[in-house]
C-alpha atoms as a PDB file:
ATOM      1  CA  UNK A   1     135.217  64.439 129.476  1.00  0.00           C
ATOM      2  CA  UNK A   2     134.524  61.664 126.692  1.00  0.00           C
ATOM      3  CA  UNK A   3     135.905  61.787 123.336  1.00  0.00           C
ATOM      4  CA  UNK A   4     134.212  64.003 121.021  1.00  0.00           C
ATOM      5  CA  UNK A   5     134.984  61.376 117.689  1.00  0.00           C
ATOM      6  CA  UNK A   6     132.577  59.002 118.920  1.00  0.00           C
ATOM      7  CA  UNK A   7     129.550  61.422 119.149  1.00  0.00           C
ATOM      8  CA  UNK A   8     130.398  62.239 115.178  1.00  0.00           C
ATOM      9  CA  UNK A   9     128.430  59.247 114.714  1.00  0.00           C
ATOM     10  CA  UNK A  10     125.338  60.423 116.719  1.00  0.00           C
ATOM     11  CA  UNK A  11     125.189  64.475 115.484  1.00  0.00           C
ATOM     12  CA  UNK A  12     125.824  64.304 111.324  1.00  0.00           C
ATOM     13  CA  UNK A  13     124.310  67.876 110.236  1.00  0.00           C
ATOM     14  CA  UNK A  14     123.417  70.880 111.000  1.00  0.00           C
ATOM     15  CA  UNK A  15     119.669  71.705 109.078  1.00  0.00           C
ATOM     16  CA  UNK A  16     120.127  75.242 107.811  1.00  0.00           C
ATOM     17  CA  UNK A  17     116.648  76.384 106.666  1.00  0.00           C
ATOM     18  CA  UNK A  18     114.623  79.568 107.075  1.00  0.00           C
ATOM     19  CA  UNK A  19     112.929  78.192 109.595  1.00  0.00           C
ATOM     20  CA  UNK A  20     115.673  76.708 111.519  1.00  0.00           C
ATOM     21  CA  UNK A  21     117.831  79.992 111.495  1.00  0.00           C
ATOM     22  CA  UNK A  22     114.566  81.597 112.763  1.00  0.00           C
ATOM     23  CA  UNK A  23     114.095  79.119 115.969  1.00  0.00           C
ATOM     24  CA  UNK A  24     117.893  79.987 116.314  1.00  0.00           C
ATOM     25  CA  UNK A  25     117.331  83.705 116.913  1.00  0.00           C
ATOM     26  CA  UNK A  26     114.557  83.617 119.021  1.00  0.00           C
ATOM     27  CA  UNK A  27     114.113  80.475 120.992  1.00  0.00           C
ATOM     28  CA  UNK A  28     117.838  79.522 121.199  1.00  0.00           C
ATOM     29  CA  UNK A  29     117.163  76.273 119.409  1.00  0.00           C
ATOM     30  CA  UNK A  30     119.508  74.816 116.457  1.00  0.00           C
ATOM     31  CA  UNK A  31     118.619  71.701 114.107  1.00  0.00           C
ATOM     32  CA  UNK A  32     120.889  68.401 113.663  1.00  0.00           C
ATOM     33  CA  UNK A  33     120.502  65.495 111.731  1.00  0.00           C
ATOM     34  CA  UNK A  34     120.909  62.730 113.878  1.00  0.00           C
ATOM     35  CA  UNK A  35     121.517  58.617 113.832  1.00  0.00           C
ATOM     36  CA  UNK A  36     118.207  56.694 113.344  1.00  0.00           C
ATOM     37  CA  UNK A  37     119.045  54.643 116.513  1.00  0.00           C
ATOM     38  CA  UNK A  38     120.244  57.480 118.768  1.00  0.00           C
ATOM     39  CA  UNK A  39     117.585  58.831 121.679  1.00  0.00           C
ATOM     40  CA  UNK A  40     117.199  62.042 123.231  1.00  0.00           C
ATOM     41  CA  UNK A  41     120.331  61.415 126.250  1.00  0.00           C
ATOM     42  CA  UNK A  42     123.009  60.431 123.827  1.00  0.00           C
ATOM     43  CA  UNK A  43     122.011  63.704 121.322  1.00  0.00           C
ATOM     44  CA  UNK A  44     121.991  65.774 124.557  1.00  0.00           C
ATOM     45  CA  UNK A  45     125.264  64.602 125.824  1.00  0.00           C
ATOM     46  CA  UNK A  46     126.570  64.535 122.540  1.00  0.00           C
ATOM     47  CA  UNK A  47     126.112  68.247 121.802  1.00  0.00           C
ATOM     48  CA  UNK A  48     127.091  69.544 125.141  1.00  0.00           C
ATOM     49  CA  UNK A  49     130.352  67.456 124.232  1.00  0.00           C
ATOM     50  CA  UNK A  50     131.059  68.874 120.940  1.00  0.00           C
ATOM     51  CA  UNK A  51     130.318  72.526 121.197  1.00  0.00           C
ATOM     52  CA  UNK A  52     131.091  72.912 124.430  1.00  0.00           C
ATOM     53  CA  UNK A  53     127.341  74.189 125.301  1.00  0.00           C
ATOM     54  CA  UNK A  54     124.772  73.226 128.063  1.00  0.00           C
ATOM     55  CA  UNK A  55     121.566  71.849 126.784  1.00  0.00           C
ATOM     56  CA  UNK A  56     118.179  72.093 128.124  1.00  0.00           C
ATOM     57  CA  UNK A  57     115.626  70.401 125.927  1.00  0.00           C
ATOM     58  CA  UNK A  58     115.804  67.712 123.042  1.00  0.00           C
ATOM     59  CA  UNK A  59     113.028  67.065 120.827  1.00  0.00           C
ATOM     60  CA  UNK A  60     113.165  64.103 118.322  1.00  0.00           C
ATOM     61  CA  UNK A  61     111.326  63.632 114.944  1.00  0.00           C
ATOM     62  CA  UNK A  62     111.548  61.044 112.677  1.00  0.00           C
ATOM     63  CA  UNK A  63     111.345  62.654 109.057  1.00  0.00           C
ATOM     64  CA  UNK A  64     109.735  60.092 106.481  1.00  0.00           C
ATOM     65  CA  UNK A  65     111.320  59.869 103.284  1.00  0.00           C
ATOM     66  CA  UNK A  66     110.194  61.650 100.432  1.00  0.00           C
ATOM     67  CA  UNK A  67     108.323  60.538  97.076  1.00  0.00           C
ATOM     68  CA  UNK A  68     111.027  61.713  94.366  1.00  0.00           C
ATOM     69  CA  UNK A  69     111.217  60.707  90.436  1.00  0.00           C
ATOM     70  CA  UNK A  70     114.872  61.147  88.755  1.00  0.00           C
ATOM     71  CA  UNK A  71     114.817  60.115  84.794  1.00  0.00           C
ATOM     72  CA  UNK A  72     110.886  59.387  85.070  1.00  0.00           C
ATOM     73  CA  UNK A  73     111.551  56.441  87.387  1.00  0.00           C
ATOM     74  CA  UNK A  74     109.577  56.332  90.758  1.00  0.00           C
ATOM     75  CA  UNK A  75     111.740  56.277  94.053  1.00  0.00           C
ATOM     76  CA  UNK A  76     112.112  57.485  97.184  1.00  0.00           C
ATOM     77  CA  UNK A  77     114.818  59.654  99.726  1.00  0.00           C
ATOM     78  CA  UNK A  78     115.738  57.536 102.893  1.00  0.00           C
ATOM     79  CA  UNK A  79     113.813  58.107 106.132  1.00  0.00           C
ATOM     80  CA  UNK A  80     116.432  60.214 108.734  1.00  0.00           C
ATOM     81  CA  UNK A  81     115.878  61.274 112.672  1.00  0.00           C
ATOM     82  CA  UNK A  82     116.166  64.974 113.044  1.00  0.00           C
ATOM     83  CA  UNK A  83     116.554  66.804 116.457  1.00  0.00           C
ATOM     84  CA  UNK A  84     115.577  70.165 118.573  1.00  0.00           C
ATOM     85  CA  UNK A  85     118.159  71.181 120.821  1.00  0.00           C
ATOM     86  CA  UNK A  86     116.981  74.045 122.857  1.00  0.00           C
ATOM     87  CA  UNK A  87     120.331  75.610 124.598  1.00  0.00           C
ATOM     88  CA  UNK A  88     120.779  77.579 127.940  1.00  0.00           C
ATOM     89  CA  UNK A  89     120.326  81.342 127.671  1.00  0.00           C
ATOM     90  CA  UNK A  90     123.392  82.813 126.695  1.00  0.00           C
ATOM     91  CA  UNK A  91     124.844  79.748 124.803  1.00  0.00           C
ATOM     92  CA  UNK A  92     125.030  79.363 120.901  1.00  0.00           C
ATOM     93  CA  UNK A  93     126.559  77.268 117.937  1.00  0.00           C
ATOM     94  CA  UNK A  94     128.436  78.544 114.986  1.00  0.00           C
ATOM     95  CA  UNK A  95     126.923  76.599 112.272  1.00  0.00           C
ATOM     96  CA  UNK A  96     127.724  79.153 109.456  1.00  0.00           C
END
């Protein structure tokens, strides 16, 4: 088994939204904010390491960063990788 600290740097977040907490309940699939660099095989072998869970799909979007204005100035939220892990029947994550 590898050590868990170095997929920290892979799997940062959980996404707790509506809709994520509704994929949870009925396809089996939880959210993650992931590294910008990492690929579908290192976030699948990452999360099977951490939570002790076997994985059956990853899917991978990259989220672009948002339009935002603080004090009337124009800027922008950093772009960010966000992943789909569909898990084995039977398997789950405690995010709460």
């Amino acid at each position: 088994m590898a050590n868990p600290a170095q997929y920290y740097d892979i799997v940062r977040r959980p996404i707790v939204t509506e809709k994520s907490a509704s994929m949870q309940a009925m396809r089996n699939q939880f959210t993650f904010e992931v590294a910008a660099s990492a690929n579908k095989v290192e976030v699948k072998k990452a999360i099977e390491t951490l939570f002790a869970v076997k994985v059956l799909k990853v899917n991978m979007v990259s989220m672009q960063g948002k339009q935002k204005r603080t004090f009337g100035r124009p800027g922008s939220t950093k772009p960010w990788k966000k992943a789909v892990v569909t898990l084995k029947q039977g398997d789950s994550i405690d995010i709460g």
